[in-house]
C-alpha atoms as a PDB file:
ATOM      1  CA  UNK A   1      93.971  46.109 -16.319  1.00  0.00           C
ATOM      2  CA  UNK A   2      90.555  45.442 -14.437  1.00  0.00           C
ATOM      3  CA  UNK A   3      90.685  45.346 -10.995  1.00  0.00           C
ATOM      4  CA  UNK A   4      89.976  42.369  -8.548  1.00  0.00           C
ATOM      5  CA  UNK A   5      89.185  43.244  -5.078  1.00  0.00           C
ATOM      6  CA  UNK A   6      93.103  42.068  -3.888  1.00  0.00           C
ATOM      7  CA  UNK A   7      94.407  44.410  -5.538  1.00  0.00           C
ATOM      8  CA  UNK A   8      92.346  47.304  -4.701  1.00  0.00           C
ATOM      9  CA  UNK A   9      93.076  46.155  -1.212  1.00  0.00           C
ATOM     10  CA  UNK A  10      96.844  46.718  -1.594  1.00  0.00           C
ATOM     11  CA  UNK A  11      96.474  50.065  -3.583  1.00  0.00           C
ATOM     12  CA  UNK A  12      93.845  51.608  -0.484  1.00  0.00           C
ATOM     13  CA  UNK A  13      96.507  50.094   2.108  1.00  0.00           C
ATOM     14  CA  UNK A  14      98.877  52.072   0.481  1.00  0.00           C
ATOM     15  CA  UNK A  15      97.137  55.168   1.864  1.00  0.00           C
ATOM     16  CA  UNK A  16      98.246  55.802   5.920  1.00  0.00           C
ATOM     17  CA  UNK A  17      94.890  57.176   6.447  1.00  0.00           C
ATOM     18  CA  UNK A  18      93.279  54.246   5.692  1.00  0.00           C
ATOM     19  CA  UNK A  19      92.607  51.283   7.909  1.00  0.00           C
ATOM     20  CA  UNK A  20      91.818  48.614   5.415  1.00  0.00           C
ATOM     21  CA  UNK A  21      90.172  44.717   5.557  1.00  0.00           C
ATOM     22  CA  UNK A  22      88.872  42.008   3.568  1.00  0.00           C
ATOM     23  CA  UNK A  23      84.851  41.033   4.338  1.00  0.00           C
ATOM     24  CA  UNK A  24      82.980  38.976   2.553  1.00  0.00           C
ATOM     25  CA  UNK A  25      84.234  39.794  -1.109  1.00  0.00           C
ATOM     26  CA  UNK A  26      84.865  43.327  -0.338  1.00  0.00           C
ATOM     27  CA  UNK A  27      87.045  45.723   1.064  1.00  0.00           C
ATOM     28  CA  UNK A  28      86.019  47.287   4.524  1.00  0.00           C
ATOM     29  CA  UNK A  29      87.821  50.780   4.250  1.00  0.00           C
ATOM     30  CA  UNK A  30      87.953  53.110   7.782  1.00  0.00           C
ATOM     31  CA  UNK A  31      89.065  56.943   7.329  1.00  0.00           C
ATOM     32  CA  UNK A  32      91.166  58.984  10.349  1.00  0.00           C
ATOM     33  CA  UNK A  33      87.534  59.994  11.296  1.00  0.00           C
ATOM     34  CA  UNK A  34      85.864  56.295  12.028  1.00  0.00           C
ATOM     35  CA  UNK A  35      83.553  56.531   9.221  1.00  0.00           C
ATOM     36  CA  UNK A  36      83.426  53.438   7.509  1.00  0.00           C
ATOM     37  CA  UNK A  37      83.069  52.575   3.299  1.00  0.00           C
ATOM     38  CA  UNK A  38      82.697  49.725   1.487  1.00  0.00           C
ATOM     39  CA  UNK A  39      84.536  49.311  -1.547  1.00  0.00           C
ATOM     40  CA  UNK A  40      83.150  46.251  -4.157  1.00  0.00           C
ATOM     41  CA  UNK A  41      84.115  45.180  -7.948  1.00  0.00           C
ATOM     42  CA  UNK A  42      80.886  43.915  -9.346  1.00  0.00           C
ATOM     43  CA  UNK A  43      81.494  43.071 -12.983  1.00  0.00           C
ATOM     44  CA  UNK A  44      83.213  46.002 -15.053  1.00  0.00           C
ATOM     45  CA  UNK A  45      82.549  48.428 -12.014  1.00  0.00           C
ATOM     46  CA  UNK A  46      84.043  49.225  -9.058  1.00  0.00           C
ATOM     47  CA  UNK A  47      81.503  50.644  -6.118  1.00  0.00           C
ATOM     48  CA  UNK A  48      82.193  52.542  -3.190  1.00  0.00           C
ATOM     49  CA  UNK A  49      79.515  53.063  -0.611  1.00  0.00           C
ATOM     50  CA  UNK A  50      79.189  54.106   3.287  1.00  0.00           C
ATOM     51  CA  UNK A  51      75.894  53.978   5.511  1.00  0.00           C
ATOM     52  CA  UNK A  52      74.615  57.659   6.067  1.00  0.00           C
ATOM     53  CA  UNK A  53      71.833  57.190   8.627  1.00  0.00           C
ATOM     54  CA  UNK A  54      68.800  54.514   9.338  1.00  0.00           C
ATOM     55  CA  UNK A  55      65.433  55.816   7.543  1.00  0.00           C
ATOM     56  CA  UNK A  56      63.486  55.365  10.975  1.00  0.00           C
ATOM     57  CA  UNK A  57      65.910  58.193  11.776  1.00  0.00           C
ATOM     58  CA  UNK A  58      64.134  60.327   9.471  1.00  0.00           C
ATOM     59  CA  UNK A  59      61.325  62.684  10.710  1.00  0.00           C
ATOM     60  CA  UNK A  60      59.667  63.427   6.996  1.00  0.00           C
ATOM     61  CA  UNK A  61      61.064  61.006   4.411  1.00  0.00           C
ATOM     62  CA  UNK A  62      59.396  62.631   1.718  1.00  0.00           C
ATOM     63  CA  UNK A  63      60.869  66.136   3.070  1.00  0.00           C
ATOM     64  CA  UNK A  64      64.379  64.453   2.884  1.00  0.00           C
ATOM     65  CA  UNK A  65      63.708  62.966   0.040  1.00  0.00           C
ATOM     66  CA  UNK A  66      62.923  65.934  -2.003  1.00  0.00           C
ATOM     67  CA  UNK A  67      65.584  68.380  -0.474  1.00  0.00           C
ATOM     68  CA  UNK A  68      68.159  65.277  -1.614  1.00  0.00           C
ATOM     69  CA  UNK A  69      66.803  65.162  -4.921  1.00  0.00           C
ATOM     70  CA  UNK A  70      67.213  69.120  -5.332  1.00  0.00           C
ATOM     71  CA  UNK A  71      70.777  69.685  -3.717  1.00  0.00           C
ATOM     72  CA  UNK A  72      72.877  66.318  -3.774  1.00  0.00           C
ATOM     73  CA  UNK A  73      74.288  67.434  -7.634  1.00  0.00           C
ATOM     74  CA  UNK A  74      76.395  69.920  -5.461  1.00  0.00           C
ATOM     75  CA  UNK A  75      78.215  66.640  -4.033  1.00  0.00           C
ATOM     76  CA  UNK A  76      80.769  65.622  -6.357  1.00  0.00           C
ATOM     77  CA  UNK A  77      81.200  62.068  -7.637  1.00  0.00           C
ATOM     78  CA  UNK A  78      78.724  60.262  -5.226  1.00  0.00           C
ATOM     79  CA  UNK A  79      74.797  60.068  -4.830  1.00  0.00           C
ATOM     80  CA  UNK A  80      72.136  59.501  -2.378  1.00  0.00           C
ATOM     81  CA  UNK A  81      70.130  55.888  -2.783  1.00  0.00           C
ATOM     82  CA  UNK A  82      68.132  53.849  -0.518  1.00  0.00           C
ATOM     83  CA  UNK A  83      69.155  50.072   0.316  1.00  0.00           C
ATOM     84  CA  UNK A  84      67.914  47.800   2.881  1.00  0.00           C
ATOM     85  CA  UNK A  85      69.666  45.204   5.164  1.00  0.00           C
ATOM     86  CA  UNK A  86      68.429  43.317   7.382  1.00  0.00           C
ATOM     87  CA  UNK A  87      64.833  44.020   6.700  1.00  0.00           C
ATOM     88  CA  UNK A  88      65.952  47.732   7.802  1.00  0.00           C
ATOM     89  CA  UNK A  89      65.857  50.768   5.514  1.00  0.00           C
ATOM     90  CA  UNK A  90      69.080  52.939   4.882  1.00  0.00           C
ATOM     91  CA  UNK A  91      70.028  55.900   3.448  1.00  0.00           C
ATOM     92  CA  UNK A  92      73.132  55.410   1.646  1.00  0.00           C
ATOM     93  CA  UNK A  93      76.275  57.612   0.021  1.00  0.00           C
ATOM     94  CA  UNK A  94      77.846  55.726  -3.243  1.00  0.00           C
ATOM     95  CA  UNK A  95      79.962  56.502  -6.205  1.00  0.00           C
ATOM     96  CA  UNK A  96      80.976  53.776  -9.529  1.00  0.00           C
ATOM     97  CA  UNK A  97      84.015  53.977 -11.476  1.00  0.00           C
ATOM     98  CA  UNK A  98      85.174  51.417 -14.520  1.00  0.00           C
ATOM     99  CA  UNK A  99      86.830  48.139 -13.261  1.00  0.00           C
ATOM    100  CA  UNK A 100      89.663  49.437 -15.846  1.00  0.00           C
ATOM    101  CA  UNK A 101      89.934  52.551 -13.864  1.00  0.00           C
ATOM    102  CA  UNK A 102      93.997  54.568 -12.876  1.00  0.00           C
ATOM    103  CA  UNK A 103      94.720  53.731  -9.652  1.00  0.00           C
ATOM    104  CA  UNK A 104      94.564  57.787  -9.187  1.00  0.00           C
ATOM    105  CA  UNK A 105      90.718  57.595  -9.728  1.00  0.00           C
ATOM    106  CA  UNK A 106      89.952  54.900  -7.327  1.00  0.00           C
ATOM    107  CA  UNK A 107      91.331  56.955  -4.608  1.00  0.00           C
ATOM    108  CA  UNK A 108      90.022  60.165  -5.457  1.00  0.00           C
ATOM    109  CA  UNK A 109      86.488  58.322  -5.536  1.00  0.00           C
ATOM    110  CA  UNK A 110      87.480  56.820  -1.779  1.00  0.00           C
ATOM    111  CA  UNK A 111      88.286  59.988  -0.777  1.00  0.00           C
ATOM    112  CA  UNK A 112      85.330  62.888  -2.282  1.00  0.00           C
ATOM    113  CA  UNK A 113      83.150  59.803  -1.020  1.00  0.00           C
ATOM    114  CA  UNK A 114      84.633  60.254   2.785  1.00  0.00           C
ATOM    115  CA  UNK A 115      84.134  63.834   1.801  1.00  0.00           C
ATOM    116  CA  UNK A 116      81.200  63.769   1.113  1.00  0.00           C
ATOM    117  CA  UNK A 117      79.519  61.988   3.832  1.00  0.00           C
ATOM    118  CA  UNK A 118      80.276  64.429   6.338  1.00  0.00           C
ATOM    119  CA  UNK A 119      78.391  66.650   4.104  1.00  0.00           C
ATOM    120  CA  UNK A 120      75.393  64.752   3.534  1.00  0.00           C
ATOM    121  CA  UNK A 121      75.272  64.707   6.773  1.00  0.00           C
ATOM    122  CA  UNK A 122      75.985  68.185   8.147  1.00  0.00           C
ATOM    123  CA  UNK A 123      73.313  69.037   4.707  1.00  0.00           C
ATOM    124  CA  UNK A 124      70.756  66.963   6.009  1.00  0.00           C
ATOM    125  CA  UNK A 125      70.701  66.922   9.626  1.00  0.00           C
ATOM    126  CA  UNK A 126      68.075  68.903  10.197  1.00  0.00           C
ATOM    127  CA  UNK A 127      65.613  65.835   8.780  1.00  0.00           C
ATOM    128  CA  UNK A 128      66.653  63.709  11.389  1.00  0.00           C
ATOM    129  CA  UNK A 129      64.952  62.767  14.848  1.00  0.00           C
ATOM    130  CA  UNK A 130      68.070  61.773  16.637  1.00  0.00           C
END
């Protein structure tokens, strides 16, 4: 089975710590803590993605940058990348599984992502200005 983004709406609704809506073509997904992910199908992938922190934020982007490159392997399941909206620069936290994934998977990737982006950010707080 591949996924479509209804029914990986109904699986992560399934989950009482979840608060869980439909935006724009993907899935809005809120933990117990407020943070916030965004959970995609694009093609024979499913992506799952939450905002870390704005890159004006940062006081030595090329000091973040590196430290990232050296320690975020200690993370499981999810990376560090760069994306812009709104003209603005962001540093990201995202994972990818196969469209064709257990429904086990997809919530273990929801969930070391959540994980995981409280320790990005307790990891690299000291690189940011406010």
């Amino acid at each position: 089975m591949v996924w479509d983004i209804t029914q990986l709406e109904q699986l992560l609704s399934n989950n009482d710590n979840y608060a869980v809506s439909q935006e724009d073509g993907c899935l809005c997904v809120t933990n117990s803590d407020g943070v916030e992910a965004y959970v995609a199908v694009s093609g024979q992938q499913i992506i799952v993605e939450s905002l870390l922190f704005a890159k004006e934020q940062v006081a030595d982007a090329s000091a973040l940058n590196e430290e990232i490159l050296k320690t975020h392997q200690v993370f499981p399941l999810t990376t560090v990348g760069l994306t812009t909206i709104d003209g603005d620069d962001y540093y990201m936290a995202f994972g990818a599984l196969s469209a064709q994934s257990k429904e086990e998977s997809i919530v273990i990737e929801v969930d070391t992502l959540f994980q995981n982006v409280e320790g990005f950010l307790e990891a690299y707080q000291d690189h940011l200005t406010h």
